[in-house]
Protein backbone atom coordinates (compact mmCIF):
# COMPACT_ATOMS: atom_id res chain seq x y z
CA UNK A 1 -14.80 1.75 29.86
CA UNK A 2 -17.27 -0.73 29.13
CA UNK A 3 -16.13 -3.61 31.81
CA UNK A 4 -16.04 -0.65 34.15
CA UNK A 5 -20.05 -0.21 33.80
CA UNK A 6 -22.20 -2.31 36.62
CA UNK A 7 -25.22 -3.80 35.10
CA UNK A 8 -26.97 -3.56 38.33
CA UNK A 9 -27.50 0.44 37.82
CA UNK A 10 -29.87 -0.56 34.93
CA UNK A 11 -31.99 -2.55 37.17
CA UNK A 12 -31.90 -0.32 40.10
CA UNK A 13 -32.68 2.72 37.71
CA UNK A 14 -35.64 0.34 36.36
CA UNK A 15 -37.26 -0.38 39.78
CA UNK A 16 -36.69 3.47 41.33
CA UNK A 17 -39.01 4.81 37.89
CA UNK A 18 -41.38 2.12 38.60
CA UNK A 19 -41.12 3.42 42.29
CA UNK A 20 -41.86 6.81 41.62
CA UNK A 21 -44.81 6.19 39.29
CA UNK A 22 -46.55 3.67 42.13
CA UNK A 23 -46.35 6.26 44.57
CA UNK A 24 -48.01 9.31 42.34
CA UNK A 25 -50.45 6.17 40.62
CA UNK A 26 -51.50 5.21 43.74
CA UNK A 27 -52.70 9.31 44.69
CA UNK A 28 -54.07 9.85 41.13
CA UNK A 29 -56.30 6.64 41.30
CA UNK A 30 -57.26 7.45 44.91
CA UNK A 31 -58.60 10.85 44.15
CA UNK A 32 -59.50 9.83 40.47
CA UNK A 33 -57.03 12.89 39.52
CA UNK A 34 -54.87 13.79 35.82
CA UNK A 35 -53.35 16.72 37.86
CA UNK A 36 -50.07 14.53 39.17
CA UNK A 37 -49.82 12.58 35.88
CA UNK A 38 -47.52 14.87 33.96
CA UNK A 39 -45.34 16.00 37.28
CA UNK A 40 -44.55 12.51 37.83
CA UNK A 41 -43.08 12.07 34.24
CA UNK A 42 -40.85 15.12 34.30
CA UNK A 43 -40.18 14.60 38.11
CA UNK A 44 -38.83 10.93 37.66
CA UNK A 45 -35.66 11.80 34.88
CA UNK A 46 -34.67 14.68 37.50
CA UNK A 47 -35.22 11.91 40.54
CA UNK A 48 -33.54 9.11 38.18
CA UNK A 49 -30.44 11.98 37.53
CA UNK A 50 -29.76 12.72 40.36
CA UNK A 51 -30.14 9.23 42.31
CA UNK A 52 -26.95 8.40 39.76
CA UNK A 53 -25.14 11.25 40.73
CA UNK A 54 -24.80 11.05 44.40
CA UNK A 55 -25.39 7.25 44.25
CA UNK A 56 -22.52 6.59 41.65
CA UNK A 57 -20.39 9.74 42.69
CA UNK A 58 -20.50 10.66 38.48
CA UNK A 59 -18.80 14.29 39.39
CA UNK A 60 -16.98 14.20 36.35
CA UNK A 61 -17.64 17.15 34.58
CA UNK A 62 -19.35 15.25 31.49
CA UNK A 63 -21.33 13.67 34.42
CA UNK A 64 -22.72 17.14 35.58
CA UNK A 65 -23.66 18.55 32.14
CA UNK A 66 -25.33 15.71 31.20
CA UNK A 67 -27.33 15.48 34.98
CA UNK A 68 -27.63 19.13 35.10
CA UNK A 69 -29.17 19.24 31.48
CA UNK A 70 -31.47 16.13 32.44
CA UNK A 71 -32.73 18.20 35.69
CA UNK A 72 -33.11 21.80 33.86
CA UNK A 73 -35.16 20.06 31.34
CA UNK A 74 -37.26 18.24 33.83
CA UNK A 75 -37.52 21.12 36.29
CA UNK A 76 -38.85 23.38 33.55
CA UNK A 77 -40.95 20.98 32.16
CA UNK A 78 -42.89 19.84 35.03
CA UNK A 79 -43.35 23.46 36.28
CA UNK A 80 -45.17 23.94 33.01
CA UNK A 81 -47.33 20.95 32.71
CA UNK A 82 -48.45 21.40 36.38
CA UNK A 83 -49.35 24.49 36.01
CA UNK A 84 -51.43 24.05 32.63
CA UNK A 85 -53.17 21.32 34.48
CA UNK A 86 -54.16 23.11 37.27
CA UNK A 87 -55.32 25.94 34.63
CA UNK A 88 -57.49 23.59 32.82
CA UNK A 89 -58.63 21.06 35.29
CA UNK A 90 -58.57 17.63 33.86
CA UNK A 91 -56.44 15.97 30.62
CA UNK A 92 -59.16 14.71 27.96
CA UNK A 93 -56.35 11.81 27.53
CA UNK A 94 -57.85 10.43 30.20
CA UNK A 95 -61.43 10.60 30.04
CA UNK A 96 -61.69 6.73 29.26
CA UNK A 97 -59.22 6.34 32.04
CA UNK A 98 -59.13 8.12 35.38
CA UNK A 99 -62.29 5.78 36.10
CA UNK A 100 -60.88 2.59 35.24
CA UNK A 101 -58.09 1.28 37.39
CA UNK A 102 -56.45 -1.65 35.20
CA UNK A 103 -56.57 0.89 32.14
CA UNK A 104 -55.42 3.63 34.60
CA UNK A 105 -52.74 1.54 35.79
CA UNK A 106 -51.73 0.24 32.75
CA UNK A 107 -51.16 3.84 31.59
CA UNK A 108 -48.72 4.26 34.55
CA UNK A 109 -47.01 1.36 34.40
CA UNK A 110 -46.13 2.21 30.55
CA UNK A 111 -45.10 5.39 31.59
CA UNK A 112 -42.49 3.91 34.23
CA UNK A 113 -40.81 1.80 31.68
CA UNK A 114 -40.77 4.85 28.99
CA UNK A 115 -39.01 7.36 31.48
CA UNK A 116 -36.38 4.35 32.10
CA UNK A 117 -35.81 3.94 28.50
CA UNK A 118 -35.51 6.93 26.96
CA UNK A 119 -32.98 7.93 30.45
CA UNK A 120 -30.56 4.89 28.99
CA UNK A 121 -27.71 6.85 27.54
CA UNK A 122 -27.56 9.30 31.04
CA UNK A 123 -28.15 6.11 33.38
CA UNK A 124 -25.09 3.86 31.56
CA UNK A 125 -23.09 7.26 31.40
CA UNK A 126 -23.68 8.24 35.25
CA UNK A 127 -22.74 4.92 35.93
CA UNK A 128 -19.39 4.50 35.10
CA UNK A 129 -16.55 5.36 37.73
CA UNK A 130 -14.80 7.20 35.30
CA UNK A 131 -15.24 8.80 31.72
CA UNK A 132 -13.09 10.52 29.07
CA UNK A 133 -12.96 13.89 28.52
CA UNK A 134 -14.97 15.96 26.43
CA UNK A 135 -14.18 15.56 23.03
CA UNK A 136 -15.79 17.04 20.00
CA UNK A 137 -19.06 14.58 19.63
CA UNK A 138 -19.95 15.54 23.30
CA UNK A 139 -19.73 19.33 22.17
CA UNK A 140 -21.77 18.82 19.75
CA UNK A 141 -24.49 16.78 21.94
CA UNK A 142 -24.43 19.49 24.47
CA UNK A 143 -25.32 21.99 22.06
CA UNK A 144 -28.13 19.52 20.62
CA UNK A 145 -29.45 19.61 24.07
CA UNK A 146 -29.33 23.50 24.60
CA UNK A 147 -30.92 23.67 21.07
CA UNK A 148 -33.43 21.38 22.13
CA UNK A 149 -34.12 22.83 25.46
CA UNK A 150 -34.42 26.16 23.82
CA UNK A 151 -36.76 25.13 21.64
CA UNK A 152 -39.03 23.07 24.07
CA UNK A 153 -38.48 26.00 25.89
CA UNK A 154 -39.58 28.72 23.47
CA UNK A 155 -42.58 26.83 22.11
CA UNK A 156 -44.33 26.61 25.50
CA UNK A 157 -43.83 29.70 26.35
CA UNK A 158 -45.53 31.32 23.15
CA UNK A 159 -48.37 28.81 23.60
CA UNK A 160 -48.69 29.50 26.77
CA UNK A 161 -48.76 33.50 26.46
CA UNK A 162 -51.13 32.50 23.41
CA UNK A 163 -53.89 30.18 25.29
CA UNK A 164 -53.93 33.19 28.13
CA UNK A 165 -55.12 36.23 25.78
CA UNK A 166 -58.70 36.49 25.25
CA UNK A 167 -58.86 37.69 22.05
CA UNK A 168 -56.99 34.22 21.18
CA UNK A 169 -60.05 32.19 22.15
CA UNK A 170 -61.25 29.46 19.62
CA UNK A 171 -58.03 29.94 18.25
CA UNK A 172 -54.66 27.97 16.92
CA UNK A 173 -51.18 29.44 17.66
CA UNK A 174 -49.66 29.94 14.46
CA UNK A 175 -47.55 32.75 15.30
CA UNK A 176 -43.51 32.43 16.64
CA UNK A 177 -42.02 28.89 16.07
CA UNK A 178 -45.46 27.67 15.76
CA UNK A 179 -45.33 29.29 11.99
CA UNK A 180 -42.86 26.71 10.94
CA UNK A 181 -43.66 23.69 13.00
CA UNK A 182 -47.21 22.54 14.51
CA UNK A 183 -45.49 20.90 17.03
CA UNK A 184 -42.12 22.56 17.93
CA UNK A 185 -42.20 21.60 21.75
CA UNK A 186 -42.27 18.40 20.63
CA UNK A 187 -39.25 18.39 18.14
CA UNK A 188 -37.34 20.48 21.07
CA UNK A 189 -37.89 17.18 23.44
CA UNK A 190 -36.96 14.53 20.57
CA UNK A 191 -33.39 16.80 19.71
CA UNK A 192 -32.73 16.98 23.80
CA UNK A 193 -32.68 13.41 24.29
CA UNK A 194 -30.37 13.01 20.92
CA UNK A 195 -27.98 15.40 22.42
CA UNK A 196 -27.22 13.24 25.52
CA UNK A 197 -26.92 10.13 23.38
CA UNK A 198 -24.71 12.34 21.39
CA UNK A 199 -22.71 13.30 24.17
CA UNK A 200 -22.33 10.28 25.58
CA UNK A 201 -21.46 7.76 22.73
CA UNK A 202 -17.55 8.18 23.52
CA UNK A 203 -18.00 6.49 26.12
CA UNK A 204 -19.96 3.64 24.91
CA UNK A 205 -18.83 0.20 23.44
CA UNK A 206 -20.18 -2.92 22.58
CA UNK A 207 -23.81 -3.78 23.74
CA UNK A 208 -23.93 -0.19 25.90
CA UNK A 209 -24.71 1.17 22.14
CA UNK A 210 -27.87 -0.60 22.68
CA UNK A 211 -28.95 2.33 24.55
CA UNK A 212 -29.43 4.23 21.32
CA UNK A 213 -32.90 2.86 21.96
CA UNK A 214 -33.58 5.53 24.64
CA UNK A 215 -33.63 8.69 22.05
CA UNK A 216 -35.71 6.07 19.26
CA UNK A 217 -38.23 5.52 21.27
CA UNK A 218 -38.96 8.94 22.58
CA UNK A 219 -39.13 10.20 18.89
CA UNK A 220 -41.24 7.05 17.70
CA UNK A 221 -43.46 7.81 21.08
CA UNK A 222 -43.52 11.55 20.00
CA UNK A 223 -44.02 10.56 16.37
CA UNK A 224 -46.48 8.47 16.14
CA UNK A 225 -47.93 7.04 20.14
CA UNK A 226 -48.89 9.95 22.64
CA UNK A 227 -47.30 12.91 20.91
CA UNK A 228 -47.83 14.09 17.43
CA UNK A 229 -50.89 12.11 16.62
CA UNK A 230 -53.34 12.69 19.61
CA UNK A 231 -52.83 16.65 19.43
CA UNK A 232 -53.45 16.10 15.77
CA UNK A 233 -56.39 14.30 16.21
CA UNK A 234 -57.29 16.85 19.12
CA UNK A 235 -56.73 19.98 16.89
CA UNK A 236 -58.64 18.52 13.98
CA UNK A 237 -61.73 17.69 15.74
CA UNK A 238 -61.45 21.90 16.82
CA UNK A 239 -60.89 23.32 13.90
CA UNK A 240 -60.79 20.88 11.23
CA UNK A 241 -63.88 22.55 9.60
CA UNK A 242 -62.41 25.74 9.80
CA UNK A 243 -60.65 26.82 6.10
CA UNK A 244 -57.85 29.07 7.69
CA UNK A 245 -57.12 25.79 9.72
CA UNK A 246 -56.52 23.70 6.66
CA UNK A 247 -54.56 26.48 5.07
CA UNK A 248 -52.12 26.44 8.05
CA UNK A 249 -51.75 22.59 7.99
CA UNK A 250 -50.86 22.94 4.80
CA UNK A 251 -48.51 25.23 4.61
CA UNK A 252 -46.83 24.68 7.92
CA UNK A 253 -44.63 21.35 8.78
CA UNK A 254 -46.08 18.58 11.22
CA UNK A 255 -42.69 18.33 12.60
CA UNK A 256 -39.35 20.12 11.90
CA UNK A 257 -38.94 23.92 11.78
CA UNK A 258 -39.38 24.62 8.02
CA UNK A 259 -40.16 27.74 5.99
CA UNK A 260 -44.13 27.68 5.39
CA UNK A 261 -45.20 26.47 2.02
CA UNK A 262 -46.33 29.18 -0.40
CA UNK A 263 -50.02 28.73 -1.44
């Protein structure tokens, strides 16, 4: 399997998200806009997925679970995030941004080479002629990513029915998963991304294991870069006066869905 793989997919994978973020950079710095920012990231895995599919001819049936996962997950996603932004109008993340194009573009540009990363296990995997069957790790990575996908799933939704009720305004969701994890969308995203790698590690050997990298750095990212951290920071300049707000961050996990601590 592993002198079946062409190195040239990696490249070619590399370029196309670099592509795809040029062309939605160059309309976001044109109209000084955050609304395209979060489409493009969901939109380029589903481009990336199925460029390998139909480019490669990956119809295996591994190939297709692992593609049609990828473009669920992306399809869902970017319906949501397009639709918050539209809601709200503008991404605070960006405040310091939008009007500055080397900062802007650096933003983009990092945001390129993350989608290509974390999409390493799917790329090397839709890249091969051929693959094995679908053993018992690859069971267990698909149902990592329908756990995850649930999850990610789930989490917005209950936010988002949250954030739309008026008598929630001023308010934290702390209700649903959101009792057991602040950030439950988040930890949905991270175990997606460790299902394909789980899926997909029968059919890797040698320096293709390098592509564990993709599902570290979306956790690290989520962890402690653009994820975890900034709605942290966010949520404590809110309500971080607010007593019933440091009750729930103490008794609820930062991360993983854990019964709330008593007291």
């Amino acid at each position: 399997m592993l002198f079946d793989f062409d190195p040239h997919n990696i490249i070619t994978t590399l370029l196309a998200s670099l592509a795809i973020q040029a062309i939605f950079f160059a309309f976001a710095a044109s109209f000084k806009t955050d609304k395209v920012t979060d489409l493009s990231y969901s939109l380029s895995f589903a481009l990336l997925a199925l460029f390998q599919v139909f480019s490669n001819r990956a119809f295996a049936p591994g190939q297709i679970i692992v593609a049609t996962f990828v473009v669920i997950w992306a399809a869902r996603l970017g319906a949501y995030l397009l639709s918050r932004i539209i809601k709200i109008g503008k991404d605070a993340r960006f405040d310091d941004k939008r009007g500055d194009f080397a900062k802007f573009l650096r933003f983009w540009t990092l945001q390129a080479l993350a989608v290509w990363l974390v999409m390493l296990p799917a790329t090397i995997y839709l890249s091969f002629p051929a693959v094995g069957g679908i053993g018992a790790p690859s069971i267990a990575g698909a149902a990592l990513m329908a756990l995850g996908l649930g999850i990610e799933a789930l989490s917005d939704a209950q936010k988002y029915a949250f954030k739309n009720d008026p008598a929630n305004a001023g308010l934290w969701i702390g209700s649903g998963l959101w009792k057991y994890s602040r950030h439950p969308n988040y930890l949905g995203e991270v175990l997606l991304w460790w299902g394909v790698f789980l899926f997909v590690l029968p059919s890797l050997r040698g320096f293709l294991l390098l592509s564990v990298l993709g599902p570290i750095s979306i956790t690290l990212l989520i962890l402690f870069v653009s994820g975890v951290p900034l709605l942290e920071r966010s949520a404590d300049a809110k309500h971080g006066g607010k007593g019933e707000y440091q009750a729930y961050k103490r008794r609820t996990s930062v991360f993983l869905l854990l019964p709330p601590k008593k007291g």
